[in-house]
Protein backbone atom coordinates (compact mmCIF):
# COMPACT_ATOMS: atom_id res chain seq x y z
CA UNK A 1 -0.39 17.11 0.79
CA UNK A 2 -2.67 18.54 2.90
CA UNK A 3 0.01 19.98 5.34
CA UNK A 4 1.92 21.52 2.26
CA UNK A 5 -1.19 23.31 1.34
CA UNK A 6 -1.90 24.86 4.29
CA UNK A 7 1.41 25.34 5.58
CA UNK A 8 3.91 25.13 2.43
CA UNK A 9 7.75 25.79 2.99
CA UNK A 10 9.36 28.71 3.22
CA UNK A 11 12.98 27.24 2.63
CA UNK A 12 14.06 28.36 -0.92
CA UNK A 13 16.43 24.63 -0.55
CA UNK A 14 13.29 22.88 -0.73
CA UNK A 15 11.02 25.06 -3.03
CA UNK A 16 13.63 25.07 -5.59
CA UNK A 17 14.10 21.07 -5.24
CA UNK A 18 10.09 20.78 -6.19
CA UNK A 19 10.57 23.14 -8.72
CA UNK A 20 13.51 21.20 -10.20
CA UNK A 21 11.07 18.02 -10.03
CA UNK A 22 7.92 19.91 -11.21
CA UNK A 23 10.06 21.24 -14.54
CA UNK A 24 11.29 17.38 -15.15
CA UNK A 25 7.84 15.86 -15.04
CA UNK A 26 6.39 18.97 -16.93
CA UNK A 27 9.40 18.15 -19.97
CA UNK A 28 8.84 14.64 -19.61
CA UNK A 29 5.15 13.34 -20.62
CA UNK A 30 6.37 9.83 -20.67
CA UNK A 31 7.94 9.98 -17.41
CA UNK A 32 4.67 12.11 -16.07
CA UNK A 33 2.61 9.20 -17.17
CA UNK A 34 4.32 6.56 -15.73
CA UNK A 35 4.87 8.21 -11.97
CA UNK A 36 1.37 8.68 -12.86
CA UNK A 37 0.43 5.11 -13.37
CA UNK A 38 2.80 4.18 -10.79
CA UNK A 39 1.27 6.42 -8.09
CA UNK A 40 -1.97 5.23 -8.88
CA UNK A 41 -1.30 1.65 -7.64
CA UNK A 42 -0.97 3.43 -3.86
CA UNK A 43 -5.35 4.34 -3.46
CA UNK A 44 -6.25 4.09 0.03
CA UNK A 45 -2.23 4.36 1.45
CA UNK A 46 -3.63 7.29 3.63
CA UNK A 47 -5.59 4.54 5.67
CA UNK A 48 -1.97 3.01 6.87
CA UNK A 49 -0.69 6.65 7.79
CA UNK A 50 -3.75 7.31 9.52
CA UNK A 51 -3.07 3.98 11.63
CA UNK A 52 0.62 5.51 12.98
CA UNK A 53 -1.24 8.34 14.20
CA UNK A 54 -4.37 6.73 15.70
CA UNK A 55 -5.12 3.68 17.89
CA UNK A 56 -7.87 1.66 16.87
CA UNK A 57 -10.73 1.32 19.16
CA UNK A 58 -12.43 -2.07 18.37
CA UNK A 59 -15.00 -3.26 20.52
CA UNK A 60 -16.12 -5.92 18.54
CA UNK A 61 -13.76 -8.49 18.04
CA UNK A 62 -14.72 -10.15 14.72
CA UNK A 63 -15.36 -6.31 13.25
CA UNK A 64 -11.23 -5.67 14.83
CA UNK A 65 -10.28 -8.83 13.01
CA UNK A 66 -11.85 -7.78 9.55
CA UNK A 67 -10.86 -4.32 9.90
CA UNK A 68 -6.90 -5.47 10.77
CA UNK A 69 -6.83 -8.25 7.50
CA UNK A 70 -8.18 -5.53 5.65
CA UNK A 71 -5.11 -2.80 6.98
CA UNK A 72 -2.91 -5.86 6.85
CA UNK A 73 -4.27 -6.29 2.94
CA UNK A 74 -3.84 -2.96 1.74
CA UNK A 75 -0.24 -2.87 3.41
CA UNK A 76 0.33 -5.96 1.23
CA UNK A 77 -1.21 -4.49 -1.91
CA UNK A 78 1.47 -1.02 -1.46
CA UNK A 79 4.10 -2.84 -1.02
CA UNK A 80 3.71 -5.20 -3.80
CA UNK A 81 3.57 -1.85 -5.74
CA UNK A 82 6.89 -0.44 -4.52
CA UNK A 83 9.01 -2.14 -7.11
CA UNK A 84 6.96 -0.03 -10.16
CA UNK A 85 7.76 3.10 -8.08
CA UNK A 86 11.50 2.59 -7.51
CA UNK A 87 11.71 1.50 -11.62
CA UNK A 88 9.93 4.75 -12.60
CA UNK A 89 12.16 6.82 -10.78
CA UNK A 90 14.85 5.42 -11.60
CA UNK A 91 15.37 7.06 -14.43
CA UNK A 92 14.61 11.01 -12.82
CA UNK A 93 17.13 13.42 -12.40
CA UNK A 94 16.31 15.49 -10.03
CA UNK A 95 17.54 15.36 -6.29
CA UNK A 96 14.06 15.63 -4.92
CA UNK A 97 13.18 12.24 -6.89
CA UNK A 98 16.78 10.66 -5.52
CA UNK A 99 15.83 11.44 -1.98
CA UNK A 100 12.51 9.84 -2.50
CA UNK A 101 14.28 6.55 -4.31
CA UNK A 102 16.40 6.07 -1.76
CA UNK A 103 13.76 6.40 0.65
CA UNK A 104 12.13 3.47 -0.70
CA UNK A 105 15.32 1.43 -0.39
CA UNK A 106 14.92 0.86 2.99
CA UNK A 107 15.65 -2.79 3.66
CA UNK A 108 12.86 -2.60 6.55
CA UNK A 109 10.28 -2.69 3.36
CA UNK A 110 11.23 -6.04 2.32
CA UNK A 111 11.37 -7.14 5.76
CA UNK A 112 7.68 -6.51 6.56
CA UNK A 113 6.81 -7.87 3.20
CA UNK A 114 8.74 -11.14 3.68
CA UNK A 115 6.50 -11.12 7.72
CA UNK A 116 3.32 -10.64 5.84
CA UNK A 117 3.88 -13.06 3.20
CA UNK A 118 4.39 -15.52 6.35
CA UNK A 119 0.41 -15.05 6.75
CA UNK A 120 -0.26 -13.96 4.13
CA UNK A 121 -0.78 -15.69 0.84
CA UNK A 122 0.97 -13.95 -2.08
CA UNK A 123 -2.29 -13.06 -5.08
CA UNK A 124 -4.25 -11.75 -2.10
CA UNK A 125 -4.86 -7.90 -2.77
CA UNK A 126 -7.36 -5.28 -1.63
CA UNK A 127 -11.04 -5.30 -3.24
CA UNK A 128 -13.41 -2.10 -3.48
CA UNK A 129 -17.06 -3.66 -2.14
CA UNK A 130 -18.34 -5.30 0.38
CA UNK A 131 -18.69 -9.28 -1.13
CA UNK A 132 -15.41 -8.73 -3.05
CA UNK A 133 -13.59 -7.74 0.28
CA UNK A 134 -14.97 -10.05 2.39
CA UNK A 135 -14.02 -12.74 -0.21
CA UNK A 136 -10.62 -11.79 -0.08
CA UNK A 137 -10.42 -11.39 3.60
CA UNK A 138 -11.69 -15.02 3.70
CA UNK A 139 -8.97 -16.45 1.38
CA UNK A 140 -6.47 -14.15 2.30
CA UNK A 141 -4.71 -15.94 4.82
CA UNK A 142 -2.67 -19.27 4.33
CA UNK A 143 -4.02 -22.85 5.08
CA UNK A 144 -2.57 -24.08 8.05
CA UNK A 145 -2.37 -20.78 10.20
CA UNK A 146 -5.66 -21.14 11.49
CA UNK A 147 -7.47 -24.55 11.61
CA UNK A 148 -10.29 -23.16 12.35
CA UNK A 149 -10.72 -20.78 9.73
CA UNK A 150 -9.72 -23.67 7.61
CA UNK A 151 -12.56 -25.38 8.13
CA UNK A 152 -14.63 -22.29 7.61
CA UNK A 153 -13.13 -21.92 4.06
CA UNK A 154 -13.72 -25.53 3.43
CA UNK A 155 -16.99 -25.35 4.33
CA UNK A 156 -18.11 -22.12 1.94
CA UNK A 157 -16.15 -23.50 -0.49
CA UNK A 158 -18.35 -26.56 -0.39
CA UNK A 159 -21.88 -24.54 -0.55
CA UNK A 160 -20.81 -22.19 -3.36
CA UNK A 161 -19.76 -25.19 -5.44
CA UNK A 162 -23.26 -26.67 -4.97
C-alpha cells in the first residue's frame, strides 16, 4: 500500500483494472462488507512480508524460539483465513479480483499449511497480549514433537489446576 502511495502506476492497463474493482465494491455494499470482513481476518500479515525481506537477528535463543512459534502462528492463523477470501471473491467480476483469486490458488498454500499442521496443532491461533500469547505458544505445538516441552506443559498444567 505504502509503495502505491508513494509511487502509484502510471500504466492506464492497471489504473483502469482498480478502477473497474473500486466501481464493483462501491455498487456492491454487500460484497464491500464481506471483502471487508474477510480482509480483516489478515491483522499483522505485514509481519510475514517483513520476514522475506529481513533476516532475523536472534541472540537469545529462547526469545528466537518464541519469536519463530509466534511467525509460525500468525502464518497459521492467515492461512486458515484464505478459504473466506477465495469464497468472497468468488463471486467479483472484475479482472483485477480474478487475478487476485487465482493468486490464492496456488497449490504451494495448502502445502505449507498441511507442513505446519505437522507441528502444529490445528485450534492454535495468534493472541493479542502477552499471557494470552505465551499461552498459546505453550500449547501450540503437538504432544509428542518435543518431550521435553511435554513435560513442561504437563507440569503447568498441573499448578494451574491446583
Amino acid at each position: 500500500l505504502r509503495a502505491n502511495i508513494m509511487q502509484p502506476p502510471t500504466s492506464q492497463e492497471i489504473i483502469d483494472s482498480r478502477l473497474l474493482s473500486v466501481t464493483e465494491l462501491s455498487q456492491s455494499p454487500a460484497l464491500l462488507h464481506s471483502l471487508q470482513t474477510a480482509v480483516s481476518k489478515f491483522e499483522d500479515v505485514e509481519q510475514l512480508l517483513w520476514l522475506c525481506v529481513q533476516v532475523p537477528n536472534f541472540r537469545d535463543e529462547q526469545k528466537a524460539s518464541e519469536i519463530q512459534t509466534n511467525y509460525v502462528l500468525l502464518l497459521k492463523t492467515s492461512l486458515d483465513s484464505l478459504p473466506v477470501l477465495k469464497e468472497t471473491l468468488q463471486s467479483t467480476q472484475t479482472p483485477y479480483f480474478h487475478k487476485v483469486l487465482k493468486d490464492l490458488d496456488d497449490e504451494r498454500f495448502a502445502v505449507i499449511q498441511t507442513t505446519i499442521l505437522e507441528v502444529i496443532n490445528d485450534d492454535a491461533r495468534t493472541k493479542k497480549g502477552y499471557s494470552a500469547s505465551q499461552f498459546q505458544r505453550c500449547f501450540a505445538i503437538k504432544t509428542g514433537i518435543n518431550g521435553l516441552l511435554d513435560m513442561a506443559r504437563s507440569s503447568y498444567s498441573d499448578l494451574v489446576s491446583t
